[in-house]
Protein backbone atom coordinates (compact mmCIF):
# COMPACT_ATOMS: atom_id res chain seq x y z
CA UNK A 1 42.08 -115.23 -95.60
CA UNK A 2 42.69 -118.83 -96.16
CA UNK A 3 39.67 -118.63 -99.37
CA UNK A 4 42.67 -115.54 -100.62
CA UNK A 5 45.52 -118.02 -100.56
CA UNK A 6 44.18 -120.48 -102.12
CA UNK A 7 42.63 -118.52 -105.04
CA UNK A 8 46.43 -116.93 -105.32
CA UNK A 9 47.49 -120.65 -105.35
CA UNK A 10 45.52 -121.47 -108.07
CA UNK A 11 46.32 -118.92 -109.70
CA UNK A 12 50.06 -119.94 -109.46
CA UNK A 13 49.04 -123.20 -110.44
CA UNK A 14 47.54 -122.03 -113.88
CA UNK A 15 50.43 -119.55 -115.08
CA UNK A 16 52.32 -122.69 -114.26
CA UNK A 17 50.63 -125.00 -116.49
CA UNK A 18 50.15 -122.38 -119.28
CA UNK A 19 54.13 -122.25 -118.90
CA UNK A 20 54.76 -118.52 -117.56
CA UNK A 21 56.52 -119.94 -114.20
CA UNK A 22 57.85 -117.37 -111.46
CA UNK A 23 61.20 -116.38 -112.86
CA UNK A 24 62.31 -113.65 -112.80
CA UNK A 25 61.93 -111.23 -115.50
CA UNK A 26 63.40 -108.22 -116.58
CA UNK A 27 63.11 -105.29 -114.09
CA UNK A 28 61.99 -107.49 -111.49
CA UNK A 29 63.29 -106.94 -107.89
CA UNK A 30 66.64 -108.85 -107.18
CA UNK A 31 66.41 -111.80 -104.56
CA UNK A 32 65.27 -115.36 -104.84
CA UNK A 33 63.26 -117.15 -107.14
CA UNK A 34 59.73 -117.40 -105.01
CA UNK A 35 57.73 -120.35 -104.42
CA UNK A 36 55.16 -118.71 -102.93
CA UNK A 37 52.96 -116.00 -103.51
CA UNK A 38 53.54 -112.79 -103.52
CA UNK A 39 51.03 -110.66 -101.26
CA UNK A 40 48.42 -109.18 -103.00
CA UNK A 41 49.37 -105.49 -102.14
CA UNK A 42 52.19 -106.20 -105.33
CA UNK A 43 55.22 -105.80 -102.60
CA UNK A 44 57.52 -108.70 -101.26
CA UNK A 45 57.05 -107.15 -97.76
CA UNK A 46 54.17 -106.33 -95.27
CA UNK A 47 54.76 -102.80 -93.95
CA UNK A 48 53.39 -103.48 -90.45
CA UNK A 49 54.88 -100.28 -87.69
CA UNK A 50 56.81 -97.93 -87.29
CA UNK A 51 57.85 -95.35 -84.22
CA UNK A 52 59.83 -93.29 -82.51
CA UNK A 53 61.86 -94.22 -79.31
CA UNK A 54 64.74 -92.90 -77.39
CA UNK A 55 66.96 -96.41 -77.66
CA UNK A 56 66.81 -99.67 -79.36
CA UNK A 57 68.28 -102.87 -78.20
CA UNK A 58 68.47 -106.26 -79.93
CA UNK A 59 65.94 -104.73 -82.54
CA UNK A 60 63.39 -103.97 -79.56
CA UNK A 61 62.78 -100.22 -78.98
CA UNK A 62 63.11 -98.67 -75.74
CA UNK A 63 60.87 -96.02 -74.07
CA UNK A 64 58.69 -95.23 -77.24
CA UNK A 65 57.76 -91.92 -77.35
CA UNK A 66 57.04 -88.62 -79.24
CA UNK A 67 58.23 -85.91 -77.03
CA UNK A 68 62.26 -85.91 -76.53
CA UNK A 69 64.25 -83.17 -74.53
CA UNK A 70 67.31 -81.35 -75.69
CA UNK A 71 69.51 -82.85 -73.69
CA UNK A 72 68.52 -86.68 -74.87
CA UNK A 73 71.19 -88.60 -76.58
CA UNK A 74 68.91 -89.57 -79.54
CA UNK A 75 65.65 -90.15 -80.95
CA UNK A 76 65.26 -93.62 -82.88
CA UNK A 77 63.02 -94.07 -85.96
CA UNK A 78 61.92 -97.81 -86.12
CA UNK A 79 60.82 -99.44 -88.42
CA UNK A 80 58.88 -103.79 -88.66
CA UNK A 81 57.78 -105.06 -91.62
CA UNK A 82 56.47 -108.58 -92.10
CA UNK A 83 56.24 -111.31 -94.71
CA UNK A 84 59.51 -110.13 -96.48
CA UNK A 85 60.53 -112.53 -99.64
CA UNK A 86 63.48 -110.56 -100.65
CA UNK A 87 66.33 -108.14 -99.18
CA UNK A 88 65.10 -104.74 -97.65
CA UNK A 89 66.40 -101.48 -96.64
CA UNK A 90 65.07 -98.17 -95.20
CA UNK A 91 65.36 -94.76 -95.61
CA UNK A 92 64.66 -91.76 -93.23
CA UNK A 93 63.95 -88.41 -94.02
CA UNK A 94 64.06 -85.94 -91.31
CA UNK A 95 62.61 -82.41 -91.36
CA UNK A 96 63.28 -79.30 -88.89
CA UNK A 97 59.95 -77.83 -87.58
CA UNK A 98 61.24 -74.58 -90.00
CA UNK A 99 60.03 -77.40 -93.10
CA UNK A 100 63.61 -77.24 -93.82
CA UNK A 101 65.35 -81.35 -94.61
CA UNK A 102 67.61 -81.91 -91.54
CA UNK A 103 68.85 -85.15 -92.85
CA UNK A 104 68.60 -88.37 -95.04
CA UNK A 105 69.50 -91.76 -93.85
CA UNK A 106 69.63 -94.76 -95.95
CA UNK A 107 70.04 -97.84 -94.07
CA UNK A 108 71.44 -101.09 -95.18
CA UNK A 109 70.13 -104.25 -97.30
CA UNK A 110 68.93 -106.89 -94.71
CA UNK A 111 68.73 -110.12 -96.23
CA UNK A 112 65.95 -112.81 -95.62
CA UNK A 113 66.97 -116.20 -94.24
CA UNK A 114 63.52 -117.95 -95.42
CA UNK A 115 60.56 -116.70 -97.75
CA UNK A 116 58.60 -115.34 -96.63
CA UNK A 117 60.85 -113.98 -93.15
CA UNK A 118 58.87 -113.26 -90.24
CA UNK A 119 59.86 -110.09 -89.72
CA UNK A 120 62.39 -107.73 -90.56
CA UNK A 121 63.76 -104.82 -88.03
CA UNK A 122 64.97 -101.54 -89.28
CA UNK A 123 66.29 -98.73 -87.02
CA UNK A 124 68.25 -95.64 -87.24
CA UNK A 125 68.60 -92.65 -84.81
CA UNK A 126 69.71 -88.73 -84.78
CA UNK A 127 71.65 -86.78 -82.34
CA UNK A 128 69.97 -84.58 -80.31
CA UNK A 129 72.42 -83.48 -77.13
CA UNK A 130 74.94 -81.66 -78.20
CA UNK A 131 74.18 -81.63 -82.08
CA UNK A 132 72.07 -79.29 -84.68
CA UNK A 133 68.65 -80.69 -83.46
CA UNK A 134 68.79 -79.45 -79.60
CA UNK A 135 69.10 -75.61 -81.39
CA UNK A 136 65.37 -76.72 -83.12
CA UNK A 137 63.27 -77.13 -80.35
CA UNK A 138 59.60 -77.82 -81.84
CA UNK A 139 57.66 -80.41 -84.01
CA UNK A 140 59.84 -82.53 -86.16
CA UNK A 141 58.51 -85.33 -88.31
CA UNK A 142 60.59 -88.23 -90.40
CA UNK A 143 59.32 -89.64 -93.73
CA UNK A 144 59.65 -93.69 -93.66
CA UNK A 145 60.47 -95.17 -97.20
CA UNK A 146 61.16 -98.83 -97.86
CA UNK A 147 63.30 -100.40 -100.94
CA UNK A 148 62.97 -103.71 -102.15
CA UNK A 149 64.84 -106.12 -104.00
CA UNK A 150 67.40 -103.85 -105.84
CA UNK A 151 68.78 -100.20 -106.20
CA UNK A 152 66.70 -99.91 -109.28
CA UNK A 153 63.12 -99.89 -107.45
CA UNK A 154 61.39 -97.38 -106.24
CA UNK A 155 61.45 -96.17 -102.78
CA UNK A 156 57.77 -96.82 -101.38
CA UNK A 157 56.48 -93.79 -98.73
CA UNK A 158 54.90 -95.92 -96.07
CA UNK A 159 54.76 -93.49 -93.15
CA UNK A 160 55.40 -90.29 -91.30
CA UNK A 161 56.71 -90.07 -87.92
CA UNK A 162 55.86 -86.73 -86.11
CA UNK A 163 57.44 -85.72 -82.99
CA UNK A 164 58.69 -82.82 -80.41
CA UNK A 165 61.95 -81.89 -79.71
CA UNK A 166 61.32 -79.22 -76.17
CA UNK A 167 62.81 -75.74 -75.31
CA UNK A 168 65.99 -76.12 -72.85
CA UNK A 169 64.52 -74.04 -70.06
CA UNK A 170 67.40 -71.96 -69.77
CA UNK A 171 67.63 -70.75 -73.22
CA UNK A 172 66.08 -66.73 -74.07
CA UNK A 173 64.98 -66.69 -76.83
CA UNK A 174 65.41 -63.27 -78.78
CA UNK A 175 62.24 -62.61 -80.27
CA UNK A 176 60.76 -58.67 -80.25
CA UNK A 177 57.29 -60.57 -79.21
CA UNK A 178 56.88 -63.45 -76.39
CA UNK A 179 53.91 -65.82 -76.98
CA UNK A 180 54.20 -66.87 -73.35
CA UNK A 181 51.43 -69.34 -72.86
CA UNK A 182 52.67 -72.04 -75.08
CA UNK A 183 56.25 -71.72 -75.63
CA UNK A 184 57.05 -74.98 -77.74
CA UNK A 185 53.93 -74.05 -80.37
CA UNK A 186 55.83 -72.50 -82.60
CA UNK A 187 55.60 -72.21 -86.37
CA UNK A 188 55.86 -70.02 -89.47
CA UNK A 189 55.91 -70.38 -92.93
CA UNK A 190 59.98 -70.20 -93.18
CA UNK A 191 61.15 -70.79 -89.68
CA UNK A 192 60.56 -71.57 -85.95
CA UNK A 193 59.51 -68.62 -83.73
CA UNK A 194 57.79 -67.59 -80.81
CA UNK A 195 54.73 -65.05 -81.44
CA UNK A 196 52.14 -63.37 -79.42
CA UNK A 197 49.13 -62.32 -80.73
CA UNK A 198 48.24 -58.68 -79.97
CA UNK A 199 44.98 -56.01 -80.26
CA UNK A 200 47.55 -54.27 -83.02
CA UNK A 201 47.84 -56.68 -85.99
CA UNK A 202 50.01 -55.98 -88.80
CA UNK A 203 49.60 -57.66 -92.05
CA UNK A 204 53.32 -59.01 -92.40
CA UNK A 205 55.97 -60.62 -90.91
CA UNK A 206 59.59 -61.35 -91.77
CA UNK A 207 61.13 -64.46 -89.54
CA UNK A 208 64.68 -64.73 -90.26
CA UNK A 209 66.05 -67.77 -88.31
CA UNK A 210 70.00 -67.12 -86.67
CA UNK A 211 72.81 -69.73 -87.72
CA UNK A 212 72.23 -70.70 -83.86
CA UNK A 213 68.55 -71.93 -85.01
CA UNK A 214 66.93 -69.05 -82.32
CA UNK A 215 64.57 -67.02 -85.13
CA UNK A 216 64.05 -63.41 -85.01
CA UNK A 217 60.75 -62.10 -85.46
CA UNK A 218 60.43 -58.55 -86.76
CA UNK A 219 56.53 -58.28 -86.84
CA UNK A 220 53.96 -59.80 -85.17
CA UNK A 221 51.46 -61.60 -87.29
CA UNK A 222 47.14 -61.25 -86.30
CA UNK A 223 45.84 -64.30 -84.80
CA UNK A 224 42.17 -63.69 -84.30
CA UNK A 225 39.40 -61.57 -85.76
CA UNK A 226 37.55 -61.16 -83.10
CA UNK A 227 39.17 -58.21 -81.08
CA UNK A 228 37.22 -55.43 -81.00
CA UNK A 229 39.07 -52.58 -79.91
CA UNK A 230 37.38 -49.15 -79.65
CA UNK A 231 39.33 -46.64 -81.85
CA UNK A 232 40.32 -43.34 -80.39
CA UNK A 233 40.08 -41.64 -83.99
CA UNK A 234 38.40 -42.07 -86.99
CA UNK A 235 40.75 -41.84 -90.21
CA UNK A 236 39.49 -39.72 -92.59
CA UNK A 237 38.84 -42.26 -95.57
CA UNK A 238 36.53 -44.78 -93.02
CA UNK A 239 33.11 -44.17 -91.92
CA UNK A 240 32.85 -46.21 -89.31
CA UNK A 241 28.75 -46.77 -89.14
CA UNK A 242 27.37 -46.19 -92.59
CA UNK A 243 23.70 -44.75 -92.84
CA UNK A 244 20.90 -46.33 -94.78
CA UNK A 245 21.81 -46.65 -98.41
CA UNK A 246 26.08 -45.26 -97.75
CA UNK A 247 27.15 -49.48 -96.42
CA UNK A 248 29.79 -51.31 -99.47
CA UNK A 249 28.67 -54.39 -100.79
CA UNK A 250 31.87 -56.88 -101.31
CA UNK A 251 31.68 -59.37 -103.70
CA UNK A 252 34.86 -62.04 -103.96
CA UNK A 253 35.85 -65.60 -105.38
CA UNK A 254 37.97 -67.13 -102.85
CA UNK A 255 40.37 -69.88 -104.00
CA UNK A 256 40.53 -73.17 -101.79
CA UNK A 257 43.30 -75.64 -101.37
CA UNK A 258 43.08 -79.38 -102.05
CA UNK A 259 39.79 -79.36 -103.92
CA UNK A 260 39.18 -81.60 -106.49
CA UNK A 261 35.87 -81.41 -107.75
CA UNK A 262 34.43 -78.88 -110.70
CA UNK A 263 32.34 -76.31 -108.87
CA UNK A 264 29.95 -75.97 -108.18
CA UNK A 265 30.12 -78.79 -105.93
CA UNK A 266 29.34 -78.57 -102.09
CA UNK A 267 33.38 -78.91 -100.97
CA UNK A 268 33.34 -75.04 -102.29
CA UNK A 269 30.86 -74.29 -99.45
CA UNK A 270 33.04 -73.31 -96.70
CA UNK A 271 32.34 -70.53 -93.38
CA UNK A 272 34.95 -67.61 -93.39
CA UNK A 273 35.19 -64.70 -91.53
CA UNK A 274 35.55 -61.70 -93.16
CA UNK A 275 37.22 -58.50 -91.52
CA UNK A 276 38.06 -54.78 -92.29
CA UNK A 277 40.94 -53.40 -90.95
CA UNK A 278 42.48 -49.89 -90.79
CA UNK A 279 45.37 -49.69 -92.82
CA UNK A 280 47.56 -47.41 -90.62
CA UNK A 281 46.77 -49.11 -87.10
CA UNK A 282 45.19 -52.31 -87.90
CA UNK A 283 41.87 -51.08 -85.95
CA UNK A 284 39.46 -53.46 -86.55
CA UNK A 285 36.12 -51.24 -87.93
CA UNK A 286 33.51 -54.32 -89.28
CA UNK A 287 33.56 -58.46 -88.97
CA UNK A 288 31.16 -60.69 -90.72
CA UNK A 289 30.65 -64.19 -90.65
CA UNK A 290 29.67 -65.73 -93.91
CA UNK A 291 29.61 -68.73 -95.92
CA UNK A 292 30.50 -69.19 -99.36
CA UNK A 293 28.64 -70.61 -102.55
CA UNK A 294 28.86 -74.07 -103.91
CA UNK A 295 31.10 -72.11 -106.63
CA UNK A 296 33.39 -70.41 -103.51
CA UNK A 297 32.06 -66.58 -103.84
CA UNK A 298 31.68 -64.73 -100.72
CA UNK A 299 29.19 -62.11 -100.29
CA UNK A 300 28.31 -59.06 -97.81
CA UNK A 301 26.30 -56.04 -98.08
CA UNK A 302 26.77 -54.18 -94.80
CA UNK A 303 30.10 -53.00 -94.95
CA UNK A 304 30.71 -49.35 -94.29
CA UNK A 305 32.65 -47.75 -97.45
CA UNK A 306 36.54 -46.77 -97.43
CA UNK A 307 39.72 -47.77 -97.50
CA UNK A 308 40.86 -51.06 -95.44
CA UNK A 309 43.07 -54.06 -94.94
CA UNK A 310 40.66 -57.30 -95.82
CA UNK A 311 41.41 -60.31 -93.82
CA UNK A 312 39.82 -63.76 -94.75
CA UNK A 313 40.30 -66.59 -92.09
CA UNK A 314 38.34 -69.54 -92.63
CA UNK A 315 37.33 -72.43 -89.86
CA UNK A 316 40.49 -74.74 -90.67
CA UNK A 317 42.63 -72.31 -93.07
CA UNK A 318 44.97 -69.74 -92.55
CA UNK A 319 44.51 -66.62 -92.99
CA UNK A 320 44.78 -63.98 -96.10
CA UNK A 321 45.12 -60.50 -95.87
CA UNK A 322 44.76 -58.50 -99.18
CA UNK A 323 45.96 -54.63 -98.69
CA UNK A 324 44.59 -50.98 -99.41
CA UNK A 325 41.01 -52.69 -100.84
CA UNK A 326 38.76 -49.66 -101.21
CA UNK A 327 35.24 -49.89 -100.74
CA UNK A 328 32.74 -47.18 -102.43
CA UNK A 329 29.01 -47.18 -101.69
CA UNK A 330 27.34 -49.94 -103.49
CA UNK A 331 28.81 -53.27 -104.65
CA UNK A 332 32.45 -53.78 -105.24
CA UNK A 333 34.06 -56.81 -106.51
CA UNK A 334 37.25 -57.88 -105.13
CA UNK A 335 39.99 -59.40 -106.10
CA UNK A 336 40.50 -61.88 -103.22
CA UNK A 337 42.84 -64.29 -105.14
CA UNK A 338 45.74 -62.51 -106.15
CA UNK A 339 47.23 -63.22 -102.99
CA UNK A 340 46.95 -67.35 -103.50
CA UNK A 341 44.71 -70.05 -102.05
CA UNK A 342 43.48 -70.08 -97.90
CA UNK A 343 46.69 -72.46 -96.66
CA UNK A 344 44.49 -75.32 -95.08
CA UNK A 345 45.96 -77.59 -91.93
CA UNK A 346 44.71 -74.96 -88.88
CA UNK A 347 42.21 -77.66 -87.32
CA UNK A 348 42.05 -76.27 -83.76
CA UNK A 349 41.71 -72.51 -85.51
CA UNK A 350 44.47 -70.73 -83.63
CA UNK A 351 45.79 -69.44 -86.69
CA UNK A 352 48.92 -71.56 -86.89
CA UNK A 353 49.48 -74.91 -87.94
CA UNK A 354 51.08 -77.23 -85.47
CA UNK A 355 51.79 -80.46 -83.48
CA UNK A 356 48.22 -79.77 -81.86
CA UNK A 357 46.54 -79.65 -85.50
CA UNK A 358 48.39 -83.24 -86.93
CA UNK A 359 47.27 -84.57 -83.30
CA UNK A 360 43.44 -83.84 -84.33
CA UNK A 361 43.81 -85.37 -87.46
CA UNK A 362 45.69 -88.18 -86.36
CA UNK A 363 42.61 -88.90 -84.64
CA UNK A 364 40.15 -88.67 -86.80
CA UNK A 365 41.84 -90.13 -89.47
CA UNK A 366 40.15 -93.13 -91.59
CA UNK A 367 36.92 -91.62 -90.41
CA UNK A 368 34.11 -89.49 -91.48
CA UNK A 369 32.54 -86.52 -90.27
CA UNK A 370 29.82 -87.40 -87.70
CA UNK A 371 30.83 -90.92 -86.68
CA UNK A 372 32.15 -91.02 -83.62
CA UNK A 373 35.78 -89.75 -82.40
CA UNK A 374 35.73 -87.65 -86.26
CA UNK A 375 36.58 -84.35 -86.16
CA UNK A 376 35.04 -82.67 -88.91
CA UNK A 377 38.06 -79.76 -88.69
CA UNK A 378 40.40 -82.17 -90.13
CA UNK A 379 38.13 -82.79 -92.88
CA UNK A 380 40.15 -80.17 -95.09
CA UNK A 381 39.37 -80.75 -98.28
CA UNK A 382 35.93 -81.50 -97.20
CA UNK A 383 34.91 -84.99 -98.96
CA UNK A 384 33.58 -86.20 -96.09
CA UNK A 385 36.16 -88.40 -95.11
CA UNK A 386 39.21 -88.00 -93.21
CA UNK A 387 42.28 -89.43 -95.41
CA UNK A 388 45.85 -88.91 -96.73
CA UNK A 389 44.38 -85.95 -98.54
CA UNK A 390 44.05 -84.12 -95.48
CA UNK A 391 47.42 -85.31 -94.12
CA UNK A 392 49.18 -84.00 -97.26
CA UNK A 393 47.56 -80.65 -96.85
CA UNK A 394 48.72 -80.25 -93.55
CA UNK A 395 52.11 -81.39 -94.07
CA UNK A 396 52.52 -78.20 -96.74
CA UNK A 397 51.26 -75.74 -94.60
CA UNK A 398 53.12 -77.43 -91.11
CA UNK A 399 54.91 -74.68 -89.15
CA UNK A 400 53.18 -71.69 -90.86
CA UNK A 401 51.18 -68.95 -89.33
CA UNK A 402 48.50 -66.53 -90.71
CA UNK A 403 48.76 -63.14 -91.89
């Protein structure tokens, strides 16, 4: 460290001599003129923490936490930074577990006193009791951006703050379908509901949330591909157990979020599971397990010819359901992207992508698969490392569920 500062010194030293000198220039950030370095990450301040508490007093907070009840009085966001050679300020960006923007909070310029100051405390808090947020129970998060210097900057994205805001356990919540073993895991691709999965998926569901923030659910979405319920009938267009030389070949390119290599590459090479469902009761007639090319095609050979439901689920994505696909003996190719890319983020494969899934990748994040407290789940994009890549895919996808 000390071998840095003196190289940056030196450095200083030379622009000096060659008669550059520190002023500032046009478009730099407002504050004073500094006789010192400026870090070598090209900001005037250190971003050092950030959190989420229920008070803060005399810039200290109080009670950190991530889990807050309904009936708290607020949830704080704070924010250190260190090494700060010019005026600050902080802004807060905080989402409903529906995805939707709750609120944005920009926080006042604090000045420095010396160059480089310390430290620099930033806090702000929401309402929960009695205000918009205790009608949202579920995961929230806040974006953390910092300003320097002057309103003409940009604002820098330094971190995201996830936390829960819990169920008031007298509330009922009017949903056609109770998922009753986890009642704050909620989520959906356009608001917060409760969902249990059942032995009769559909394919869709419309979630309309209330202006009271309690969602309706009017369908209840599949969550697993492994039921195997025996059917009582057998609809005319299915045959159930093909003989030798009647099975359906299916042949389909499946698209794949976050990749950014040219296939074929080995981050195309993912394990799905691949189901056939009956289009009028959802009975589930054949389930394969199979793993894609380096290019992302899927192949099976086995399947018995007629008309079905497809569903695609992979090991961390959610899952795609593609409607009246009809199989005839022999191969058939399908058309298993019109419906858009697998929605990556579902680490702990429930189908849904929650708290529980950013808490896995939290975790293994900075790390790569097969070291040691990695979870190679959260590996989404599958580059063998764990990084903001990942976070960013699960951030789109937070609070949906599969089809």
């Amino acid at each position: 460290m000390l071998l840095h500062y003196a190289l940056l010194m030196l450095m200083l030293v030379l622009l000096a001599a060659a008669g550059v000198g520190l002023a500032r220039g046009e478009g730099a950030p407002e504050g004073p003129v500094l006789d010192e370095p400026v870090p070598e990450h090209g900001l005037y301040y250190t971003f050092d923490s950030a959190l989420t508490a229920h008070a803060v007093q005399n810039g200290v907070p109080i009670s950190p936490t991530t889990s807050f009840s309904p009936t708290d009085d607020k949830v704080y966001a704070w924010v250190r930074l260190t090494d700060v050679y010019t005026k600050t300020r902080v802004r807060r960006d905080w989402y409903r577990p529906d995805g939707i923007l709750y609120t944005s909070m920009q926080g006042s310029w604090a000045s420095v006193t010396s160059i480089p100051q310390a430290e620099v405390i930033h806090s702000a808090a929401i309402s929960i009791a009695g205000a918009v947020p205790a009608s949202f129970p579920g995961p929230w998060w806040v974006d953390i951006y910092v300003q320097e210097g002057s309103t003409a900057n940009p604002w820098n994205h330094e971190a995201t703050l996830a936390f829960t805001i819990g169920e008031v356990s007298t509330t009922t919540p009017t949903s056609s379908a109770t998922r009753t073993s986890t009642p704050t895991r909620t989520s959906t691709a356009t608001a917060t509901h409760t969902l249990t999965p059942s032995a009769t998926p559909t394919r869709t569901a419309t979630l309309t949330p209330t202006s009271t923030g309690t969602p309706t659910a009017t369908g209840t979405p599949a969550s697993t591909a492994t039921m195997t319920p025996t059917p009582d009938h057998t609809p005319a267009s299915v045959t159930p157990t093909p003989q030798p030389g009647e099975s359906a070949g299916i042949s389909c390119h499946v698209s794949l979020q976050g990749r950014t290599a040219h296939p074929p590459h080995p981050s195309y090479s993912v394990t799905l599971t691949l189901s056939l469902l009956g289009p009028e009761d959802g009975t589930l007639y054949y389930t394969a397990t199979l793993v894609t090319d380096a290019s992302g095609w899927l192949t099976t050979a086995n399947a018995p010819p007629g008309v079905y439901d497809l569903r695609i689920k992979g090991d961390h994505t959610l899952s795609r359901v593609f409607d009246g696909v009809a199989l005839a003996r022999g191969e058939n190719t399908v058309d298993c992207e019109r419906r858009g890319a697998l929605r990556e983020g579902d680490a702990d494969g429930d189908n849904y992508v929650t708290i529980v899934d950013f808490s896995l990748l939290r975790t293994s994040f900075g790390k790569c698969p097969g070291l040691v407290g990695c979870d190679v789940r959260t590996d989404f994009d599958q580059d063998e490392y764990v990084t903001i890549l990942d976070f960013s895919l699960l951030r789109q996808n937070f609070g949906r569920a599969g089809e």
